[in-house]
PDB file of N, CA and C in Angstrom:
ATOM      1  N   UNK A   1     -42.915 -13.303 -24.370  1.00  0.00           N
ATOM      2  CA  UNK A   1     -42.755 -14.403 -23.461  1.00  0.00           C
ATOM      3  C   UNK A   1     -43.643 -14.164 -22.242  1.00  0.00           C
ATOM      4  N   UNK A   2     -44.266 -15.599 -21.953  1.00  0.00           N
ATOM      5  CA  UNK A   2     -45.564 -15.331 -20.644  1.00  0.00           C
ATOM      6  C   UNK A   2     -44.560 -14.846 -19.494  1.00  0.00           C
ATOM      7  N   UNK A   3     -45.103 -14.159 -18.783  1.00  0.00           N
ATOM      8  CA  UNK A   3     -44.255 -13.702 -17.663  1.00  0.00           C
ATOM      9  C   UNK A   3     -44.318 -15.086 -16.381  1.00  0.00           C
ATOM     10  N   UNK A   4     -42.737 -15.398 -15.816  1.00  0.00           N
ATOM     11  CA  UNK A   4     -43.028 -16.532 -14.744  1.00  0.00           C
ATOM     12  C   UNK A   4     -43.196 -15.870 -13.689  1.00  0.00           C
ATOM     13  N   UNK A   5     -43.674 -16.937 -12.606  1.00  0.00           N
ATOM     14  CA  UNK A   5     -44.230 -16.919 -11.341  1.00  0.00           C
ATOM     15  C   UNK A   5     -43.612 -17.505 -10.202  1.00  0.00           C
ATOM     16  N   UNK A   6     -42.565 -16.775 -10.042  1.00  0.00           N
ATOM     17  CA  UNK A   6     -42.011 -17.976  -8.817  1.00  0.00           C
ATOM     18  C   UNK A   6     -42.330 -18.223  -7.317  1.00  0.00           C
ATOM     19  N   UNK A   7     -42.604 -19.286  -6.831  1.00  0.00           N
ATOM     20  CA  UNK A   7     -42.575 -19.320  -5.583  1.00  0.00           C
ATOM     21  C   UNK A   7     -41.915 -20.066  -4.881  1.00  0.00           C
ATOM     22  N   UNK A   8     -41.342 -19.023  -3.920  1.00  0.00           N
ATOM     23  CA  UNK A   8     -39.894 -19.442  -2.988  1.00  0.00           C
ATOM     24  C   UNK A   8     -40.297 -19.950  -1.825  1.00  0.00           C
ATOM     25  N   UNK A   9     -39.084 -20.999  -1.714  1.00  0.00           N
ATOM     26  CA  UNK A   9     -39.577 -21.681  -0.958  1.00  0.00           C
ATOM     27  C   UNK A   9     -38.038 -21.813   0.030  1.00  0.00           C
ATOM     28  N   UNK A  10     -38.366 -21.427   1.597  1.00  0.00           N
ATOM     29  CA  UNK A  10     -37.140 -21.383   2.319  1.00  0.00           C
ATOM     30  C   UNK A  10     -36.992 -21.396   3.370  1.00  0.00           C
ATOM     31  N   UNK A  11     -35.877 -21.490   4.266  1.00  0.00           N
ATOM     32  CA  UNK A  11     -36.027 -21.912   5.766  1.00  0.00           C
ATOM     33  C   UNK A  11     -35.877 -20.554   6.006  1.00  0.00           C
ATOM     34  N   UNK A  12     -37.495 -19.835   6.984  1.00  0.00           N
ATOM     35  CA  UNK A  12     -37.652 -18.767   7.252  1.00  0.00           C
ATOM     36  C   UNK A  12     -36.333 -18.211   8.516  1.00  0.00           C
ATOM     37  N   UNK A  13     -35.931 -19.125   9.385  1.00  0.00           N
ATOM     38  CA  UNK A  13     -35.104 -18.998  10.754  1.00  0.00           C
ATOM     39  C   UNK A  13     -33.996 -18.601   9.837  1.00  0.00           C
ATOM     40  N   UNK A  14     -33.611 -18.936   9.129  1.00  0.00           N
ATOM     41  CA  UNK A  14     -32.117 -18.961   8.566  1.00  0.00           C
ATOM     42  C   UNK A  14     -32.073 -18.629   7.450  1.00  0.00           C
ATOM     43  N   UNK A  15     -32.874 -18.360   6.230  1.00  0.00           N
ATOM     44  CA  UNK A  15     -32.379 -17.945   4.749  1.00  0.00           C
ATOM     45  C   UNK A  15     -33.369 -16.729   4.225  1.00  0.00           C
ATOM     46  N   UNK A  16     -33.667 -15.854   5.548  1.00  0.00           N
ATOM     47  CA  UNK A  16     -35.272 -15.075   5.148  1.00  0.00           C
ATOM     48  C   UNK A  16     -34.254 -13.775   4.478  1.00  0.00           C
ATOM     49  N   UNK A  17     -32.903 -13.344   4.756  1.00  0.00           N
ATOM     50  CA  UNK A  17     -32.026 -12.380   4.192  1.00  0.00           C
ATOM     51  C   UNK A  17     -31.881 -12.524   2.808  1.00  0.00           C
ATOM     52  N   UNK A  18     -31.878 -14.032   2.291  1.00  0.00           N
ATOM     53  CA  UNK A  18     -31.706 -14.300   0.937  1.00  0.00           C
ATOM     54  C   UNK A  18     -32.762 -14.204   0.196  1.00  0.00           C
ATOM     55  N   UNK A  19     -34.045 -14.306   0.945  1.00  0.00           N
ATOM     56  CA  UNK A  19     -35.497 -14.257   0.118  1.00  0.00           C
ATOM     57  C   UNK A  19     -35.704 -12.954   0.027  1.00  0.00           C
ATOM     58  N   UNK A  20     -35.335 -12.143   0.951  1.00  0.00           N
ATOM     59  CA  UNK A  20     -35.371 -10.806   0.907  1.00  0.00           C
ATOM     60  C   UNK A  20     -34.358  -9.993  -0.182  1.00  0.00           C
ATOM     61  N   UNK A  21     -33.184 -10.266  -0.685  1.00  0.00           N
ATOM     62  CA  UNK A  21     -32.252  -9.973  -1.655  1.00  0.00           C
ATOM     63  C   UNK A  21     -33.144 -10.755  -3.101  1.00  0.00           C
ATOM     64  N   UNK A  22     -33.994 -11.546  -3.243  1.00  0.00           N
ATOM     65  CA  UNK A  22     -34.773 -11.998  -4.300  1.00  0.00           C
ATOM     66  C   UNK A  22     -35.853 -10.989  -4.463  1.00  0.00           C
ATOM     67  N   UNK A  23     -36.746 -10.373  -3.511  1.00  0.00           N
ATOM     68  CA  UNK A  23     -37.842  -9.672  -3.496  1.00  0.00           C
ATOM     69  C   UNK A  23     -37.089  -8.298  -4.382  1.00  0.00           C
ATOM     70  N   UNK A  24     -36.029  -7.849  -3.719  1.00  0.00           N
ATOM     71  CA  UNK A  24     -35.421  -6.912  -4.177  1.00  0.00           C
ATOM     72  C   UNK A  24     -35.109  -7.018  -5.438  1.00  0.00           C
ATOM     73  N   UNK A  25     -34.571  -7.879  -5.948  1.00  0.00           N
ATOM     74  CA  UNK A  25     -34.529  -8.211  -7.860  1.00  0.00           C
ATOM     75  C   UNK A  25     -35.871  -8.073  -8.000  1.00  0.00           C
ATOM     76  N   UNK A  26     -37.209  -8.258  -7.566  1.00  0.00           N
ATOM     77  CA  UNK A  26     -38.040  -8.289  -8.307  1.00  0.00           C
ATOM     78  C   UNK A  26     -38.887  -7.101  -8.437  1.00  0.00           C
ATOM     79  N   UNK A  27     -38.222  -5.867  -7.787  1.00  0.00           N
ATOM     80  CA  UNK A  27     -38.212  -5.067  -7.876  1.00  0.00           C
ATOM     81  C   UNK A  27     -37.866  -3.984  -9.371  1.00  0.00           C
ATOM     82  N   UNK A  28     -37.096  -4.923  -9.477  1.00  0.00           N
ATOM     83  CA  UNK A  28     -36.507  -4.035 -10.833  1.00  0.00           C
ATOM     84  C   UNK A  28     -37.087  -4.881 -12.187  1.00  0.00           C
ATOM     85  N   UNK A  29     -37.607  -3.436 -12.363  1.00  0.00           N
ATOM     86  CA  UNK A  29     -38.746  -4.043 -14.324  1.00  0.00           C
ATOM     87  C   UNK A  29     -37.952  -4.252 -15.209  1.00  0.00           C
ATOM     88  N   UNK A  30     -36.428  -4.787 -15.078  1.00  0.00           N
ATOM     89  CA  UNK A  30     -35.963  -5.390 -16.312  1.00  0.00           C
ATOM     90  C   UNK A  30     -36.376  -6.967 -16.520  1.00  0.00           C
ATOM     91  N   UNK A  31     -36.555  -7.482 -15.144  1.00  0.00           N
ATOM     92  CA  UNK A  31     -37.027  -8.651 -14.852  1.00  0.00           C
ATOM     93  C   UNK A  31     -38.352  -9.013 -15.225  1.00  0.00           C
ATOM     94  N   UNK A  32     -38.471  -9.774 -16.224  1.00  0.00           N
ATOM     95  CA  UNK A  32     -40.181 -10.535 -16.359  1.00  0.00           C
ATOM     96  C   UNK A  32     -40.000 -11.484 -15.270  1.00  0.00           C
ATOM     97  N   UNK A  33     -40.818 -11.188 -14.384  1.00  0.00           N
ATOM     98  CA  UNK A  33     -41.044 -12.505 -13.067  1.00  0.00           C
ATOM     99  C   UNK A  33     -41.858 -11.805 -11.912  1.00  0.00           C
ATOM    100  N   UNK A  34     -42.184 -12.758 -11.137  1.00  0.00           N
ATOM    101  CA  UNK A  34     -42.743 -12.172 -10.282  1.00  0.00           C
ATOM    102  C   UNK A  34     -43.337 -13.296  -9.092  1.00  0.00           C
ATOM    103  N   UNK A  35     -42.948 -12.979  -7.716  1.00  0.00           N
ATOM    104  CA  UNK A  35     -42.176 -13.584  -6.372  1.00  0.00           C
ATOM    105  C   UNK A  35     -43.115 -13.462  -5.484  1.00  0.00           C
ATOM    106  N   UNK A  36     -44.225 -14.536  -5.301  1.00  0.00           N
ATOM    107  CA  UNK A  36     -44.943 -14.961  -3.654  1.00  0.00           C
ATOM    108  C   UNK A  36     -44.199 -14.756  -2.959  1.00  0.00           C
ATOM    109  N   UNK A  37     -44.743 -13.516  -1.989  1.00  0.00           N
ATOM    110  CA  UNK A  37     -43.884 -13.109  -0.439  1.00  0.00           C
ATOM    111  C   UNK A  37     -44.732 -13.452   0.661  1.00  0.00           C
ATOM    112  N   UNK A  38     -44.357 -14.377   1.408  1.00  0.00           N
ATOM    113  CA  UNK A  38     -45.079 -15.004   1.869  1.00  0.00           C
ATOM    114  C   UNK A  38     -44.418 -16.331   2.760  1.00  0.00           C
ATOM    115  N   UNK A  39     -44.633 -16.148   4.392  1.00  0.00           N
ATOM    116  CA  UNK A  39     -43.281 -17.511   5.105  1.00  0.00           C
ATOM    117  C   UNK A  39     -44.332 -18.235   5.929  1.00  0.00           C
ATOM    118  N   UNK A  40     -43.841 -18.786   6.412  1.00  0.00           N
ATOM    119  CA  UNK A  40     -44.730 -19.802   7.487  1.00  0.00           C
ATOM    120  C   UNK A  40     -43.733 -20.122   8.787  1.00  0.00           C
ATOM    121  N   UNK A  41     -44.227 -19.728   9.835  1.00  0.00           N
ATOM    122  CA  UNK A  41     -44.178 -20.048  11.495  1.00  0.00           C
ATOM    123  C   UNK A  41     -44.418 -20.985  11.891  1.00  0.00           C
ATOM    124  N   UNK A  42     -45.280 -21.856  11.023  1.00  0.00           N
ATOM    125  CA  UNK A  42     -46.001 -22.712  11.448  1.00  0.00           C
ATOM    126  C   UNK A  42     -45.326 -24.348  11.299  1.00  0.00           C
ATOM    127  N   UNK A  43     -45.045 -25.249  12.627  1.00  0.00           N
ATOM    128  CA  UNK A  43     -44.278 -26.288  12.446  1.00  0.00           C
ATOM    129  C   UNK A  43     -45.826 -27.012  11.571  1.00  0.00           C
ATOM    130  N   UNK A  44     -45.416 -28.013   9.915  1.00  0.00           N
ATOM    131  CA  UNK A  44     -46.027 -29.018   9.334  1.00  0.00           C
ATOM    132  C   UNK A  44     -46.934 -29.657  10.650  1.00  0.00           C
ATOM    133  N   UNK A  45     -46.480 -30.077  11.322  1.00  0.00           N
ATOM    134  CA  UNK A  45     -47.069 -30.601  12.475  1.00  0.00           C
ATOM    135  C   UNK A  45     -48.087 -30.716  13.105  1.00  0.00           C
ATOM    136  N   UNK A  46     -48.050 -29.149  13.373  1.00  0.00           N
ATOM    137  CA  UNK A  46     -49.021 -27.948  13.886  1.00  0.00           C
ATOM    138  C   UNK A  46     -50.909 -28.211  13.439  1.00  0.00           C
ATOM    139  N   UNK A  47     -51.495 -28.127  14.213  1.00  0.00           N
ATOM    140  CA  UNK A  47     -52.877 -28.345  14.303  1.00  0.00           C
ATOM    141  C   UNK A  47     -52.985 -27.507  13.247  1.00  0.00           C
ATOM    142  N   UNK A  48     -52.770 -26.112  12.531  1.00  0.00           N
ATOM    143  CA  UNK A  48     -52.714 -25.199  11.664  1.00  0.00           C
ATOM    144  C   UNK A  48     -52.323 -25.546  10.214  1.00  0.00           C
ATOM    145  N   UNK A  49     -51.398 -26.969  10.435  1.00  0.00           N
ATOM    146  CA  UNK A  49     -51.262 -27.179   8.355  1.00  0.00           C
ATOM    147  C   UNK A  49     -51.908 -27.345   7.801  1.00  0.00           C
ATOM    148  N   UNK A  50     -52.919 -28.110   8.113  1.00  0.00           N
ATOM    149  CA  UNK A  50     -53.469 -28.297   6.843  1.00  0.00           C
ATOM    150  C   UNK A  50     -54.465 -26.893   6.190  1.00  0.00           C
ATOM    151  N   UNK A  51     -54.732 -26.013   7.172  1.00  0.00           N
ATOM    152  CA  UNK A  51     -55.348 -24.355   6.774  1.00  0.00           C
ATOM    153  C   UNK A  51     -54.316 -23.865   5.886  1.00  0.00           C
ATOM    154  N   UNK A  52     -52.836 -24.081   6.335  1.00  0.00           N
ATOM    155  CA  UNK A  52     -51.931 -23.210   5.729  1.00  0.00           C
ATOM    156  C   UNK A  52     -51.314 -23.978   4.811  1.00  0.00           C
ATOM    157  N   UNK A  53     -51.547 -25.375   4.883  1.00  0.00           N
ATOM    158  CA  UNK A  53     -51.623 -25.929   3.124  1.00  0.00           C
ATOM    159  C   UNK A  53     -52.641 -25.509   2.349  1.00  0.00           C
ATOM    160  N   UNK A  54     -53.519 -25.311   2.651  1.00  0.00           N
ATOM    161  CA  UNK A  54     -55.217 -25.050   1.843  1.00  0.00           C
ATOM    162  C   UNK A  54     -54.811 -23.682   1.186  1.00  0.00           C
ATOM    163  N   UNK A  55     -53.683 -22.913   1.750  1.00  0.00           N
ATOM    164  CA  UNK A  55     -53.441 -21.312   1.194  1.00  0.00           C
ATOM    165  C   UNK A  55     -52.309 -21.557   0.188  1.00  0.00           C
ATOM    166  N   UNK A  56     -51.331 -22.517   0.514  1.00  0.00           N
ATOM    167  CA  UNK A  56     -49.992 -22.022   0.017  1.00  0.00           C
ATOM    168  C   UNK A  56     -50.221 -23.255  -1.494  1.00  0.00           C
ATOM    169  N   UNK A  57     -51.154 -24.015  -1.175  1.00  0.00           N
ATOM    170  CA  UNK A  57     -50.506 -24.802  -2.463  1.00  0.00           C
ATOM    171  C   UNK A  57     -51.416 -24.236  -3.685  1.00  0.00           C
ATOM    172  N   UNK A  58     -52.579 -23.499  -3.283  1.00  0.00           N
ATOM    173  CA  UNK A  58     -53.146 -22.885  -4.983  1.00  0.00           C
ATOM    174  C   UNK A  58     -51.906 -21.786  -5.223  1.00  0.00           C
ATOM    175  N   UNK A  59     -50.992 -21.313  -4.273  1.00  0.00           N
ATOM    176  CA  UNK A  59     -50.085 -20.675  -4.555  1.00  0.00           C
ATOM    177  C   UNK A  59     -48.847 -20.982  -5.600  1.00  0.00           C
ATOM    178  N   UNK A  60     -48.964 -22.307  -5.219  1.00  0.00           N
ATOM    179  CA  UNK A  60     -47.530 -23.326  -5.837  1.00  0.00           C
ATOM    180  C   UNK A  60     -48.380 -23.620  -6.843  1.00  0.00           C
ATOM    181  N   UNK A  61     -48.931 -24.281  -7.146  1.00  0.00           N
ATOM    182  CA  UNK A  61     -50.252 -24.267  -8.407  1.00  0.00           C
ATOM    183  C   UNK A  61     -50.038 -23.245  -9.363  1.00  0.00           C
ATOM    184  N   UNK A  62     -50.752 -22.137  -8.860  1.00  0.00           N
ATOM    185  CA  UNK A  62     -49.952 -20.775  -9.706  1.00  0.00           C
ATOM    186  C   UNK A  62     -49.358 -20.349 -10.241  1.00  0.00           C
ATOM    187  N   UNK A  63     -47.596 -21.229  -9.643  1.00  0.00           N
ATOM    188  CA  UNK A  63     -46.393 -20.541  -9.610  1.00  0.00           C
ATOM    189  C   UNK A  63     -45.957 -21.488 -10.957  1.00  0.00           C
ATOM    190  N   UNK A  64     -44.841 -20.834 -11.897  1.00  0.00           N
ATOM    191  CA  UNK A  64     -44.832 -21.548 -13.474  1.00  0.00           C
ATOM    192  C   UNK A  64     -43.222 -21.951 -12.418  1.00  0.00           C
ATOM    193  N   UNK A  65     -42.442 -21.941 -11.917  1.00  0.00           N
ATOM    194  CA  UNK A  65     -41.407 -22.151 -10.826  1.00  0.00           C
ATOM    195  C   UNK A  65     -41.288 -22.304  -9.439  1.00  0.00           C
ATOM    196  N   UNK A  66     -40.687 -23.433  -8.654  1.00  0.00           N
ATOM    197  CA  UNK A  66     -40.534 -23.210  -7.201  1.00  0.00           C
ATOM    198  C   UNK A  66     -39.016 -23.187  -7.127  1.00  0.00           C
ATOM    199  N   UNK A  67     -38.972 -22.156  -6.484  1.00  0.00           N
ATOM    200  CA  UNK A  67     -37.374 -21.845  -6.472  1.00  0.00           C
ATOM    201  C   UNK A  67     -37.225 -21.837  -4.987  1.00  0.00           C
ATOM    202  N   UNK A  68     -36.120 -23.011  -4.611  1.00  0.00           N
ATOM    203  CA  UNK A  68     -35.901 -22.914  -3.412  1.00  0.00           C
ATOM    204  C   UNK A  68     -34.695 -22.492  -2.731  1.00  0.00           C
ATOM    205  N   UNK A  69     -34.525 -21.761  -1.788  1.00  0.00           N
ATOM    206  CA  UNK A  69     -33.174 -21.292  -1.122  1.00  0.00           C
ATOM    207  C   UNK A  69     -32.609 -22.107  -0.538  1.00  0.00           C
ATOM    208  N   UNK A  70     -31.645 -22.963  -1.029  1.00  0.00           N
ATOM    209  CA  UNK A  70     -30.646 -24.199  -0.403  1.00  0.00           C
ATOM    210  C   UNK A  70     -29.935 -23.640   0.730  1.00  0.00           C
ATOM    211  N   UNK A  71     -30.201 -23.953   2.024  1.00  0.00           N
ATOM    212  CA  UNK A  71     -29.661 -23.246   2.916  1.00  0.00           C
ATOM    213  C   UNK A  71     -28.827 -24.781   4.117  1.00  0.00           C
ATOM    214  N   UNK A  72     -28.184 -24.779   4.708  1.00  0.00           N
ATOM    215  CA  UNK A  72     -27.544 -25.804   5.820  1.00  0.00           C
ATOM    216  C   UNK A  72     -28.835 -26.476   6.669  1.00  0.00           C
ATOM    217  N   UNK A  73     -30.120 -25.514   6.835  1.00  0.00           N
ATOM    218  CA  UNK A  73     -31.216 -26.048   7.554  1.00  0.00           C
ATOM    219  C   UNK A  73     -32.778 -26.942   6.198  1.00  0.00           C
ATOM    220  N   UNK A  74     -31.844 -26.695   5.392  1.00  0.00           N
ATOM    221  CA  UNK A  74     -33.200 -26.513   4.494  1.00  0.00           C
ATOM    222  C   UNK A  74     -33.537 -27.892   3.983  1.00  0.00           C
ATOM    223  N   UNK A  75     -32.705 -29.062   4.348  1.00  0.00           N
ATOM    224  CA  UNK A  75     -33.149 -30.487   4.049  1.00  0.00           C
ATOM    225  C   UNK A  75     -34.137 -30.782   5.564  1.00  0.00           C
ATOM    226  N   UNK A  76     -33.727 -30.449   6.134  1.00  0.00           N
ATOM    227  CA  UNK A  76     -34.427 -30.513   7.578  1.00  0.00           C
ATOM    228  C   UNK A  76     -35.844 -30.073   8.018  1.00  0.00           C
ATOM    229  N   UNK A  77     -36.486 -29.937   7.153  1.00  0.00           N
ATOM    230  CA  UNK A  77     -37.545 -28.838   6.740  1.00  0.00           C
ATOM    231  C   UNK A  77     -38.508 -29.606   6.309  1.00  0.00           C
ATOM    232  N   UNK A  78     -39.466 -29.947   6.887  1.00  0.00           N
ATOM    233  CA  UNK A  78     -40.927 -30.612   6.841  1.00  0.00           C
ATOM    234  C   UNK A  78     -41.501 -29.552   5.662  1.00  0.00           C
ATOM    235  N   UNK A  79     -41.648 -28.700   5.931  1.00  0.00           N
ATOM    236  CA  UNK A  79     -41.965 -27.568   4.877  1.00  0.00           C
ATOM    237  C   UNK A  79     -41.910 -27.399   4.071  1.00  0.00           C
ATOM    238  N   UNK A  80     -40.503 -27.299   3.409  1.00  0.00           N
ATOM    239  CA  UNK A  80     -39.470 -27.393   2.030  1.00  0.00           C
ATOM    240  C   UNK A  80     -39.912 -28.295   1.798  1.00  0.00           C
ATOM    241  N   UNK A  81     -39.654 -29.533   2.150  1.00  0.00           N
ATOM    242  CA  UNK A  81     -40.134 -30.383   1.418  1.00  0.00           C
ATOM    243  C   UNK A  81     -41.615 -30.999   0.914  1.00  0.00           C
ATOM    244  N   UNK A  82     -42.503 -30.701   1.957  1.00  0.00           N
ATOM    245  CA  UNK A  82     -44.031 -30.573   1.241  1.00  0.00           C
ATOM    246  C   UNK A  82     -43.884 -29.383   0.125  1.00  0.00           C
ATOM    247  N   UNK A  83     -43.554 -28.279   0.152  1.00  0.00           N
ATOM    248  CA  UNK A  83     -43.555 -27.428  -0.994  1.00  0.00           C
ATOM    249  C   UNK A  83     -42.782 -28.254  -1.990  1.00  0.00           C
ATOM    250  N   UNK A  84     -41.572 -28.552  -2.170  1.00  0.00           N
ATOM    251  CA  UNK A  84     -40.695 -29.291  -3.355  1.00  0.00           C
ATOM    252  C   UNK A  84     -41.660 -30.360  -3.830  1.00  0.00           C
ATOM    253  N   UNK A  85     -42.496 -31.150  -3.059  1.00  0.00           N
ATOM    254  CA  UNK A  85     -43.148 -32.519  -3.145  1.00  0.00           C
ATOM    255  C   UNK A  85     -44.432 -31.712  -4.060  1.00  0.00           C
ATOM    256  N   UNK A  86     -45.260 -30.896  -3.223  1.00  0.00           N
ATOM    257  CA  UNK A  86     -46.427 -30.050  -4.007  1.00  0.00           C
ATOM    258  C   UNK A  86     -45.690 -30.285  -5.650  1.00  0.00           C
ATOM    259  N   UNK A  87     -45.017 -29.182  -5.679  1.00  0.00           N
ATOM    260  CA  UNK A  87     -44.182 -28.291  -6.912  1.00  0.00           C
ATOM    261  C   UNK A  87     -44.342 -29.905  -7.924  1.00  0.00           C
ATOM    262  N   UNK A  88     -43.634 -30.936  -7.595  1.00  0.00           N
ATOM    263  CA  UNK A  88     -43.215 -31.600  -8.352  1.00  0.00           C
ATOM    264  C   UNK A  88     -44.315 -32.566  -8.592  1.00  0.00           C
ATOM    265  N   UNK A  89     -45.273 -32.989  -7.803  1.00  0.00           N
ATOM    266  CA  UNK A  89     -46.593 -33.440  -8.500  1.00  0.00           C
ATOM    267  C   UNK A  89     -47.444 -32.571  -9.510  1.00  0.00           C
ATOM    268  N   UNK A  90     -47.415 -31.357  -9.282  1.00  0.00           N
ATOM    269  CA  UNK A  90     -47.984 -30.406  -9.751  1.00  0.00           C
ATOM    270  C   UNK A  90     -47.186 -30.181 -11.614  1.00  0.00           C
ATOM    271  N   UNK A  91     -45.802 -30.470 -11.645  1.00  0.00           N
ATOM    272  CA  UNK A  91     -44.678 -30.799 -12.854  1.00  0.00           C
ATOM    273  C   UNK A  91     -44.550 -29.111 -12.951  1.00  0.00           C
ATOM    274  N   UNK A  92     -44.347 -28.750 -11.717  1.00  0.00           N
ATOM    275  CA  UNK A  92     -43.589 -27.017 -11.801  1.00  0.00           C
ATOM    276  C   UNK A  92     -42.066 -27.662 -12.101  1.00  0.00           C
ATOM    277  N   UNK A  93     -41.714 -26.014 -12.676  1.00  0.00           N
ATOM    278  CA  UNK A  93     -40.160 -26.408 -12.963  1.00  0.00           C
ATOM    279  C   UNK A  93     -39.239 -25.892 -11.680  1.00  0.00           C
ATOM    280  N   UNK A  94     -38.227 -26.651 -11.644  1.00  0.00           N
ATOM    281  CA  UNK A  94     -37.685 -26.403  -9.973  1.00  0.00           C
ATOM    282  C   UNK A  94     -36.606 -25.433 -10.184  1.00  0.00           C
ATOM    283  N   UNK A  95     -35.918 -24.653  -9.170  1.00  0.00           N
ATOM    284  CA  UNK A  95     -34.831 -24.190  -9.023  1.00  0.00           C
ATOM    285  C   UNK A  95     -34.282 -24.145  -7.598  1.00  0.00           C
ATOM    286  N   UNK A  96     -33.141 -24.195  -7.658  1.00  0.00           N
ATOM    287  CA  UNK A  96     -32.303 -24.565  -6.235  1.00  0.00           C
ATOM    288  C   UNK A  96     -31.178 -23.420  -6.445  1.00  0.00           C
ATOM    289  N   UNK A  97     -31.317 -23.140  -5.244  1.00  0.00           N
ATOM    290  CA  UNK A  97     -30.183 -21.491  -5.296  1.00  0.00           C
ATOM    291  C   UNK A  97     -29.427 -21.679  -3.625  1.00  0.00           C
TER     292      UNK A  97
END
């Protein structure tokens, strides 16, 4: 089986403990997978997105999964949701955790 590629996608202020407990599974070689580490500071907004879209979406491209960390802040998220929006034009397969 091809090995997947996930890339997580999450509200860095508030769910970076949970992305960090994911890095850690991917740590262990029983797991075929393997986890873009990698956050953004940067408000969508920001004179800086579209550079740091130009990086993250051959990333999501890449990724055979976007797995996102469902967190209380994470609909709120200009971010999340350009990544979910990327992911799903792109016909990645989604996951919500």
């Amino acid at each position: 089986m091809a090995k997947k590629i996930i890339f997580i996608s999450f509200d860095y202020d508030n769910d970076a403990a949970y992305k960090n407990l994911l890095l850690a599974w991917d740590k262990n070689k029983e797991f075929d997978f393997e986890l873009y580490n990698g956050s953004l500071k940067e408000a969508i907004n920001s004179t800086n997105a579209p550079y740091i879209k130009s990086k993250i979406k051959p990333l999501i491209l890449k990724a055979s999964h976007l797995l996102c960390i469902v967190g209380k802040q994470s609909a709120s998220s200009a971010w999340i949701n350009w990544e979910i929006q990327t992911a799903v034009e792109a016909k990645k397969k989604l996951i919500g955790v």
